[in-house]
PDB file of N, CA and C in Angstrom:
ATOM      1  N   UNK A   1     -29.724 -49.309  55.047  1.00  0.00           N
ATOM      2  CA  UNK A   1     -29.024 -50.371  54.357  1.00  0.00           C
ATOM      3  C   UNK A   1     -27.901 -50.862  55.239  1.00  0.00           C
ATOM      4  N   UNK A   2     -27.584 -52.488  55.321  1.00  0.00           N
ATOM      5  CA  UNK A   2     -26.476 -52.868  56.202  1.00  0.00           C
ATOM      6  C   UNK A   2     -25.699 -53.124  55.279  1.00  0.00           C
ATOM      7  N   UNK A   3     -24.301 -53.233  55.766  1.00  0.00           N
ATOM      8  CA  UNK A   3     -23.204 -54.193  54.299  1.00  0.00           C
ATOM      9  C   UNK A   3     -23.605 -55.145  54.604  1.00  0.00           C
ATOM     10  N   UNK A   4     -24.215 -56.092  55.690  1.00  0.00           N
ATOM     11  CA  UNK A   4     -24.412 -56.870  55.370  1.00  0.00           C
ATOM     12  C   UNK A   4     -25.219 -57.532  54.996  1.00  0.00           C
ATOM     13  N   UNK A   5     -26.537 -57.063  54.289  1.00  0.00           N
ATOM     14  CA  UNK A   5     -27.664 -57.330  53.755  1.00  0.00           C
ATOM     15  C   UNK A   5     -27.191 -57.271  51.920  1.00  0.00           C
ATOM     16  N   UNK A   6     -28.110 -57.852  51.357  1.00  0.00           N
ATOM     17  CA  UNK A   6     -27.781 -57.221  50.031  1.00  0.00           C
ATOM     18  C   UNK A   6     -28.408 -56.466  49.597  1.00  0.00           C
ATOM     19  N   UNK A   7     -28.196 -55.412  48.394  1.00  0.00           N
ATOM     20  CA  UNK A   7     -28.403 -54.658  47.983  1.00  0.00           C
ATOM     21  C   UNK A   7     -28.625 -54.314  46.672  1.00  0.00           C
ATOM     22  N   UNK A   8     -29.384 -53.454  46.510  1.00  0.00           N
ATOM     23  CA  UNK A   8     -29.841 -53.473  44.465  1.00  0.00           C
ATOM     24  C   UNK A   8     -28.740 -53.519  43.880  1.00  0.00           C
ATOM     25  N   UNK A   9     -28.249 -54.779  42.995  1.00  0.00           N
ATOM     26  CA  UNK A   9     -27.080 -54.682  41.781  1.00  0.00           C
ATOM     27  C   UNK A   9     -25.940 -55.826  42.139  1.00  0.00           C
ATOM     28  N   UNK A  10     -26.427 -56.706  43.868  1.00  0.00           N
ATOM     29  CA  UNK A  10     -25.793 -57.174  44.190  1.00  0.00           C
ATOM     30  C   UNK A  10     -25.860 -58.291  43.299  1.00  0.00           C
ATOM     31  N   UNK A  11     -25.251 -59.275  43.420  1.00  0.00           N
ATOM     32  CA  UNK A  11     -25.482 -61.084  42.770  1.00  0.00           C
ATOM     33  C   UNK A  11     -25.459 -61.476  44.392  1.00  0.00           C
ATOM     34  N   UNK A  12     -26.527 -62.574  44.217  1.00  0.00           N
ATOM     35  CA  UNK A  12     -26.878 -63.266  45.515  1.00  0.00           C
ATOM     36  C   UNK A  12     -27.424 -64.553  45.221  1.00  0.00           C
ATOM     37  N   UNK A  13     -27.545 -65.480  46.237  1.00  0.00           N
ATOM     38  CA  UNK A  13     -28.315 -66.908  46.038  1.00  0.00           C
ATOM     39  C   UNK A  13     -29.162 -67.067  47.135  1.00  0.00           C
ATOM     40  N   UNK A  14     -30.465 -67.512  46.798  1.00  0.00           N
ATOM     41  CA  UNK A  14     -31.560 -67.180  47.429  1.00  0.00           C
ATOM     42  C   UNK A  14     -31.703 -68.524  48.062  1.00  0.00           C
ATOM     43  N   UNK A  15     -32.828 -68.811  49.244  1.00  0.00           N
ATOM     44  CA  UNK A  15     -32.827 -69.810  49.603  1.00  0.00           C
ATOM     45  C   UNK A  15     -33.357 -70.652  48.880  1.00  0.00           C
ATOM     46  N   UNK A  16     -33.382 -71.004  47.955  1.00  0.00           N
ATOM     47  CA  UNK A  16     -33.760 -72.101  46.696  1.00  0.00           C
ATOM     48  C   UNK A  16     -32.733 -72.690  46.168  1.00  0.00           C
ATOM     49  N   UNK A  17     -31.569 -71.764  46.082  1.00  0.00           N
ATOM     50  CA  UNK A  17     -30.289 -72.301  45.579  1.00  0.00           C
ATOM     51  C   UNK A  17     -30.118 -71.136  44.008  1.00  0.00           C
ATOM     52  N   UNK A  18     -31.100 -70.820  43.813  1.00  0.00           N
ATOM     53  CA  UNK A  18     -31.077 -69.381  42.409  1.00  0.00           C
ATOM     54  C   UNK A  18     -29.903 -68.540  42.667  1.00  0.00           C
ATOM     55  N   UNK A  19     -29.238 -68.301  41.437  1.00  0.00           N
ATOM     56  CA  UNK A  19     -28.380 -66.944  41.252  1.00  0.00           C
ATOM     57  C   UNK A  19     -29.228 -65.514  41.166  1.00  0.00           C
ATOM     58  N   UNK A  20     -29.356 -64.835  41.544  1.00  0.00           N
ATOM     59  CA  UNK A  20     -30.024 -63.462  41.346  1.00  0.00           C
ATOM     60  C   UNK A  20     -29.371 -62.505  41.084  1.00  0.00           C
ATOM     61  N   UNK A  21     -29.901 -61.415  40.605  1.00  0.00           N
ATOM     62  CA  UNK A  21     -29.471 -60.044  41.010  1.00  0.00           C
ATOM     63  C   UNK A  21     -30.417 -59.505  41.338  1.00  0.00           C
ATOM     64  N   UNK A  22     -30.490 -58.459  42.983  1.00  0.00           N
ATOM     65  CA  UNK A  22     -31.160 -58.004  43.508  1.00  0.00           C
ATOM     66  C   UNK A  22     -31.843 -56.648  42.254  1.00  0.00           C
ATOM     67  N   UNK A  23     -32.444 -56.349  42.237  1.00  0.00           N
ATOM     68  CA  UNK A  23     -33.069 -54.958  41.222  1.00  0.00           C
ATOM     69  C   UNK A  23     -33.477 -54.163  42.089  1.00  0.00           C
ATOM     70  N   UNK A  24     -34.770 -54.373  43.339  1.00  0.00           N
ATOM     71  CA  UNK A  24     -35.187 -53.369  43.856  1.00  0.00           C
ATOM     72  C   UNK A  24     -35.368 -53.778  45.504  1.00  0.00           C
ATOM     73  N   UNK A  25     -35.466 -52.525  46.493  1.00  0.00           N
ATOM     74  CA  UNK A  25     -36.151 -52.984  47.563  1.00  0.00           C
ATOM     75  C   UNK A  25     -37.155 -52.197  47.747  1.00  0.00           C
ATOM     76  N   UNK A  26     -37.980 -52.337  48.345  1.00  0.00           N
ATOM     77  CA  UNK A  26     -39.508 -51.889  47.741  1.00  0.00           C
ATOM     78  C   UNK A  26     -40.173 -52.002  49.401  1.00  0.00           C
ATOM     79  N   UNK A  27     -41.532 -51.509  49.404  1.00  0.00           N
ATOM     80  CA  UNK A  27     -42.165 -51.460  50.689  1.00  0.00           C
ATOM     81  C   UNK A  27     -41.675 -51.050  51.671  1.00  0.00           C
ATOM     82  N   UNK A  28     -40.701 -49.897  52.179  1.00  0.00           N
ATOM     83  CA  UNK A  28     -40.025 -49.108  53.222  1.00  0.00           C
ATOM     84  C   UNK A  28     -38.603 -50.333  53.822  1.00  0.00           C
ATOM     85  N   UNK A  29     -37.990 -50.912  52.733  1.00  0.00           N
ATOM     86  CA  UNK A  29     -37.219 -52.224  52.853  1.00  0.00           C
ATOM     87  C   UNK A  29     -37.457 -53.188  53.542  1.00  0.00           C
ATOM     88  N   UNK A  30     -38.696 -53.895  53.354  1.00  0.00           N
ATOM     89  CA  UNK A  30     -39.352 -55.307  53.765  1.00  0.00           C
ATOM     90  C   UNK A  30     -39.339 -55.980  52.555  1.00  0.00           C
ATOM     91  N   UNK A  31     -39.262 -55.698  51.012  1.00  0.00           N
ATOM     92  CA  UNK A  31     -39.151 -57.037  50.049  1.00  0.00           C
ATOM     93  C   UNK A  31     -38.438 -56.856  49.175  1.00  0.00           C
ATOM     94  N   UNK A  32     -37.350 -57.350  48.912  1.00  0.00           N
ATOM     95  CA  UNK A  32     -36.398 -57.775  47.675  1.00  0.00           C
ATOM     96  C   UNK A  32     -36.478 -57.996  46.480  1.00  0.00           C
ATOM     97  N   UNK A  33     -36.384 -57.489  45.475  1.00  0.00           N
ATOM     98  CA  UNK A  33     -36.919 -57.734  44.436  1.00  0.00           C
ATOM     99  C   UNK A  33     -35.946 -58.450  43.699  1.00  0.00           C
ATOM    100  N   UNK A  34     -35.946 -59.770  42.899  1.00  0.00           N
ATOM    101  CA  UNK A  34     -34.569 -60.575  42.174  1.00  0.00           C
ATOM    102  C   UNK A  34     -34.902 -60.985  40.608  1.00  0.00           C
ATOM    103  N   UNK A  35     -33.777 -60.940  40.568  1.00  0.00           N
ATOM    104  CA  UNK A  35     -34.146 -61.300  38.481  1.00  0.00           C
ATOM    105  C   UNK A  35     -33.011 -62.460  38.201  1.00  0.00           C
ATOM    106  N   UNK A  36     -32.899 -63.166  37.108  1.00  0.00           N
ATOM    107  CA  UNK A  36     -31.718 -64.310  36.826  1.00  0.00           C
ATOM    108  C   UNK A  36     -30.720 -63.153  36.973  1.00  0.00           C
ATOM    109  N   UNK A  37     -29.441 -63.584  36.520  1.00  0.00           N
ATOM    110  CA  UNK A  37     -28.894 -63.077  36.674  1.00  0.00           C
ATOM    111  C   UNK A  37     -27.943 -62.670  34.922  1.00  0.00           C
ATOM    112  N   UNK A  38     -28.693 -63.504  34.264  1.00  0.00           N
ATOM    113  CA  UNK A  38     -28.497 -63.585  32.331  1.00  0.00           C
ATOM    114  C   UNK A  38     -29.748 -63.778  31.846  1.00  0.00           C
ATOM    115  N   UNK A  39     -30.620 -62.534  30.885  1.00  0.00           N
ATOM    116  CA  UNK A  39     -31.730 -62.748  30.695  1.00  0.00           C
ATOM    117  C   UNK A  39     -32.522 -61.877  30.762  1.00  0.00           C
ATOM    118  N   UNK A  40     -33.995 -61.936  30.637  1.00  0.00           N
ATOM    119  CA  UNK A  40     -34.803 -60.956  30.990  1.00  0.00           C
ATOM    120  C   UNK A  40     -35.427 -62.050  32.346  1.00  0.00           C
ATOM    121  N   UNK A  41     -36.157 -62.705  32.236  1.00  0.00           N
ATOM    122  CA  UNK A  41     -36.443 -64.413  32.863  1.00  0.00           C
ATOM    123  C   UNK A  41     -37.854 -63.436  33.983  1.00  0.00           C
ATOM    124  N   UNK A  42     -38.273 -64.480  34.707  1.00  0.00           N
ATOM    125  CA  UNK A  42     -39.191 -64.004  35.498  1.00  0.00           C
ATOM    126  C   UNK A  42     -38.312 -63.218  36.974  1.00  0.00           C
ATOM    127  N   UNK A  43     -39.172 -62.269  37.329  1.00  0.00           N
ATOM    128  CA  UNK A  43     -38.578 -61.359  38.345  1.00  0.00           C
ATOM    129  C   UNK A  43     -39.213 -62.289  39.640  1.00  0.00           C
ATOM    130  N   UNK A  44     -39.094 -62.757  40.897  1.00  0.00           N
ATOM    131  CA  UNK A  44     -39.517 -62.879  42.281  1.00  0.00           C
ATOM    132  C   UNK A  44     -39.075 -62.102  43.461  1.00  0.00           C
ATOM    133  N   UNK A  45     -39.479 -62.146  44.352  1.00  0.00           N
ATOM    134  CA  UNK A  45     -38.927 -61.160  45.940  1.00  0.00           C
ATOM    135  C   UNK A  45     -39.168 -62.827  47.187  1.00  0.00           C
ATOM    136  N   UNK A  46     -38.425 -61.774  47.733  1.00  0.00           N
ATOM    137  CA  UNK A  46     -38.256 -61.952  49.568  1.00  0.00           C
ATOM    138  C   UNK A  46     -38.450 -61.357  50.158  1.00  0.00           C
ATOM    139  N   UNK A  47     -38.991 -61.411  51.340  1.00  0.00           N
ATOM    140  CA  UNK A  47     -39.276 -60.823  52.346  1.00  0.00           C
ATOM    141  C   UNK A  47     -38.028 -61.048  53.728  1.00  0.00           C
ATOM    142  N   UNK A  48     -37.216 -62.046  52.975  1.00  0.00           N
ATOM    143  CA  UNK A  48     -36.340 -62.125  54.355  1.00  0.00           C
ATOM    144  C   UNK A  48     -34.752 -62.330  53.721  1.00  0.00           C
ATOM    145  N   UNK A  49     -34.471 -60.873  53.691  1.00  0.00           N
ATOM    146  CA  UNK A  49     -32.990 -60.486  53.161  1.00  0.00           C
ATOM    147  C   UNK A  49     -31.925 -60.997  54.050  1.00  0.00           C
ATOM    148  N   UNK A  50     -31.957 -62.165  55.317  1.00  0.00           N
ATOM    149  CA  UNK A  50     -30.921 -62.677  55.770  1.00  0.00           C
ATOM    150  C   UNK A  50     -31.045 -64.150  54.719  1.00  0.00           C
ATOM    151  N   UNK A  51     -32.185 -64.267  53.962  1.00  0.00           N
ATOM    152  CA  UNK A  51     -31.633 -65.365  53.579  1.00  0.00           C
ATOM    153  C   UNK A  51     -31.130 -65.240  52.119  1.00  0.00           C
ATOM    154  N   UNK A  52     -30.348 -64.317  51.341  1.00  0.00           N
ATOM    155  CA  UNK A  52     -29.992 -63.982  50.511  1.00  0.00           C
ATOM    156  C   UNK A  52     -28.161 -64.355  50.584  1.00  0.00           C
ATOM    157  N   UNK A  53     -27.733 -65.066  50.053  1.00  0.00           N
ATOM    158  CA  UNK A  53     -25.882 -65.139  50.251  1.00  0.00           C
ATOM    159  C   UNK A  53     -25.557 -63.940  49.325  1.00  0.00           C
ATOM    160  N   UNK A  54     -24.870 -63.391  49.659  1.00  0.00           N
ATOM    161  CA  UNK A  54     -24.164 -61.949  48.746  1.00  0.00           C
ATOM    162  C   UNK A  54     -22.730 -63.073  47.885  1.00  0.00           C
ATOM    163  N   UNK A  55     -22.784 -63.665  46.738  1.00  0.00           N
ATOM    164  CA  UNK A  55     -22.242 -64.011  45.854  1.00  0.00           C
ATOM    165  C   UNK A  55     -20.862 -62.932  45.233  1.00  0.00           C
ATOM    166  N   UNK A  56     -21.030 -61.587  45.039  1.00  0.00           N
ATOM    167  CA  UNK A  56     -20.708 -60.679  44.830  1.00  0.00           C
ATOM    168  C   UNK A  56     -21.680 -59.222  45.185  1.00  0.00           C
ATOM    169  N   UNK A  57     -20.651 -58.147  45.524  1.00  0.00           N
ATOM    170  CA  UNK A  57     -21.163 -57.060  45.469  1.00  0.00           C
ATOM    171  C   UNK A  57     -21.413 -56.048  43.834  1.00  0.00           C
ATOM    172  N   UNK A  58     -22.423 -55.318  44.067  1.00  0.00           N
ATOM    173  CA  UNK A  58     -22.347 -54.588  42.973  1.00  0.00           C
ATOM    174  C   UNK A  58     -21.253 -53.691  42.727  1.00  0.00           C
ATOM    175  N   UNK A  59     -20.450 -53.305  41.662  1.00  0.00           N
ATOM    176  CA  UNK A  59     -19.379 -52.252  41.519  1.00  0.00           C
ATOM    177  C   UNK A  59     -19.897 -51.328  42.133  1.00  0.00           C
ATOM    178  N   UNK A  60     -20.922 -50.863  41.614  1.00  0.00           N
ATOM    179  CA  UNK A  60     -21.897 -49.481  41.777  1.00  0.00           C
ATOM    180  C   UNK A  60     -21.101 -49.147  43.863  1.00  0.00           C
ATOM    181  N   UNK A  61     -21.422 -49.957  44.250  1.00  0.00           N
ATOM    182  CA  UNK A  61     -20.906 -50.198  45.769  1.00  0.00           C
ATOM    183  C   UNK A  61     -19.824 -50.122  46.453  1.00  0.00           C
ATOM    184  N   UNK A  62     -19.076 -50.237  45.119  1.00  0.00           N
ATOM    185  CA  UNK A  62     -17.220 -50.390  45.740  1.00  0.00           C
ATOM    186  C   UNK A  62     -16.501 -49.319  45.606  1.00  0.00           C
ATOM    187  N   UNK A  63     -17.324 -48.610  44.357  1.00  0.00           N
ATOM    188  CA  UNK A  63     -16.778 -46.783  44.516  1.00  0.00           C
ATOM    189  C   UNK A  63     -17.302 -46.061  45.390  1.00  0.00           C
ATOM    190  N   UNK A  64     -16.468 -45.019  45.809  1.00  0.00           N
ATOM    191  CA  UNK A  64     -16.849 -43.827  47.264  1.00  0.00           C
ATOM    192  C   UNK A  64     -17.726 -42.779  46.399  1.00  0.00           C
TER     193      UNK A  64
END
Protein backbone atom coordinates (compact mmCIF):
# COMPACT_ATOMS: atom_id res chain seq x y z
CA UNK A 1 0.00 0.00 0.00
CA UNK A 2 1.37 3.67 -0.87
CA UNK A 3 -0.10 6.88 1.04
CA UNK A 4 -0.33 7.79 -1.94
CA UNK A 5 -2.69 5.52 -3.59
CA UNK A 6 -6.06 5.12 -2.06
CA UNK A 7 -7.16 2.84 0.12
CA UNK A 8 -10.27 0.75 1.47
CA UNK A 9 -12.52 3.45 3.46
CA UNK A 10 -10.91 6.20 1.59
CA UNK A 11 -13.51 8.89 -0.27
CA UNK A 12 -12.09 9.44 -3.72
CA UNK A 13 -13.21 10.77 -7.27
CA UNK A 14 -12.76 8.58 -10.02
CA UNK A 15 -11.99 9.48 -13.46
CA UNK A 16 -15.65 10.08 -14.38
CA UNK A 17 -15.96 12.76 -11.92
CA UNK A 18 -17.99 10.05 -9.14
CA UNK A 19 -17.59 10.42 -5.37
CA UNK A 20 -16.65 6.92 -4.08
CA UNK A 21 -15.63 5.09 -1.30
CA UNK A 22 -13.02 2.64 -2.00
CA UNK A 23 -14.46 -0.93 -0.19
CA UNK A 24 -11.98 -3.40 -1.50
CA UNK A 25 -8.69 -4.13 -3.36
CA UNK A 26 -8.89 -7.37 -4.76
CA UNK A 27 -6.65 -9.46 -7.32
CA UNK A 28 -3.04 -9.21 -5.46
CA UNK A 29 -3.85 -5.08 -5.68
CA UNK A 30 -4.57 -4.62 -9.44
CA UNK A 31 -8.52 -3.59 -8.95
CA UNK A 32 -10.32 -1.19 -6.78
CA UNK A 33 -13.37 -1.82 -5.74
CA UNK A 34 -15.90 1.66 -5.28
CA UNK A 35 -19.42 2.20 -3.99
CA UNK A 36 -21.43 5.89 -3.84
CA UNK A 37 -20.51 7.21 -1.21
CA UNK A 38 -24.55 7.55 0.48
CA UNK A 39 -26.47 4.46 -0.28
CA UNK A 40 -26.25 0.99 -1.09
CA UNK A 41 -26.13 2.13 -5.19
CA UNK A 42 -24.20 -0.04 -7.69
CA UNK A 43 -20.55 -1.11 -6.70
CA UNK A 44 -17.71 -0.57 -9.92
CA UNK A 45 -13.65 -1.01 -9.90
CA UNK A 46 -10.48 0.26 -11.51
CA UNK A 47 -7.78 -1.07 -12.52
CA UNK A 48 -5.76 2.13 -12.41
CA UNK A 49 -5.52 3.52 -8.75
CA UNK A 50 -3.45 6.68 -10.02
CA UNK A 51 -6.55 7.75 -11.37
CA UNK A 52 -8.49 7.89 -8.17
CA UNK A 53 -8.21 11.73 -6.31
CA UNK A 54 -8.08 10.85 -2.49
CA UNK A 55 -11.00 13.45 -1.50
CA UNK A 56 -10.43 12.37 2.10
CA UNK A 57 -8.68 9.71 3.99
CA UNK A 58 -10.34 7.04 5.95
CA UNK A 59 -10.19 7.66 9.95
CA UNK A 60 -9.54 3.97 10.15
CA UNK A 61 -5.94 5.45 8.64
CA UNK A 62 -5.21 8.36 10.80
CA UNK A 63 -4.96 6.26 13.99
CA UNK A 64 -1.44 4.46 14.81
Amino acid sequence: MSDRRAWIGDLVRDSGGRRAIVTDVRAGGTVWVLRPPTGGGPHWETDDPNSLEILARSEARDTP
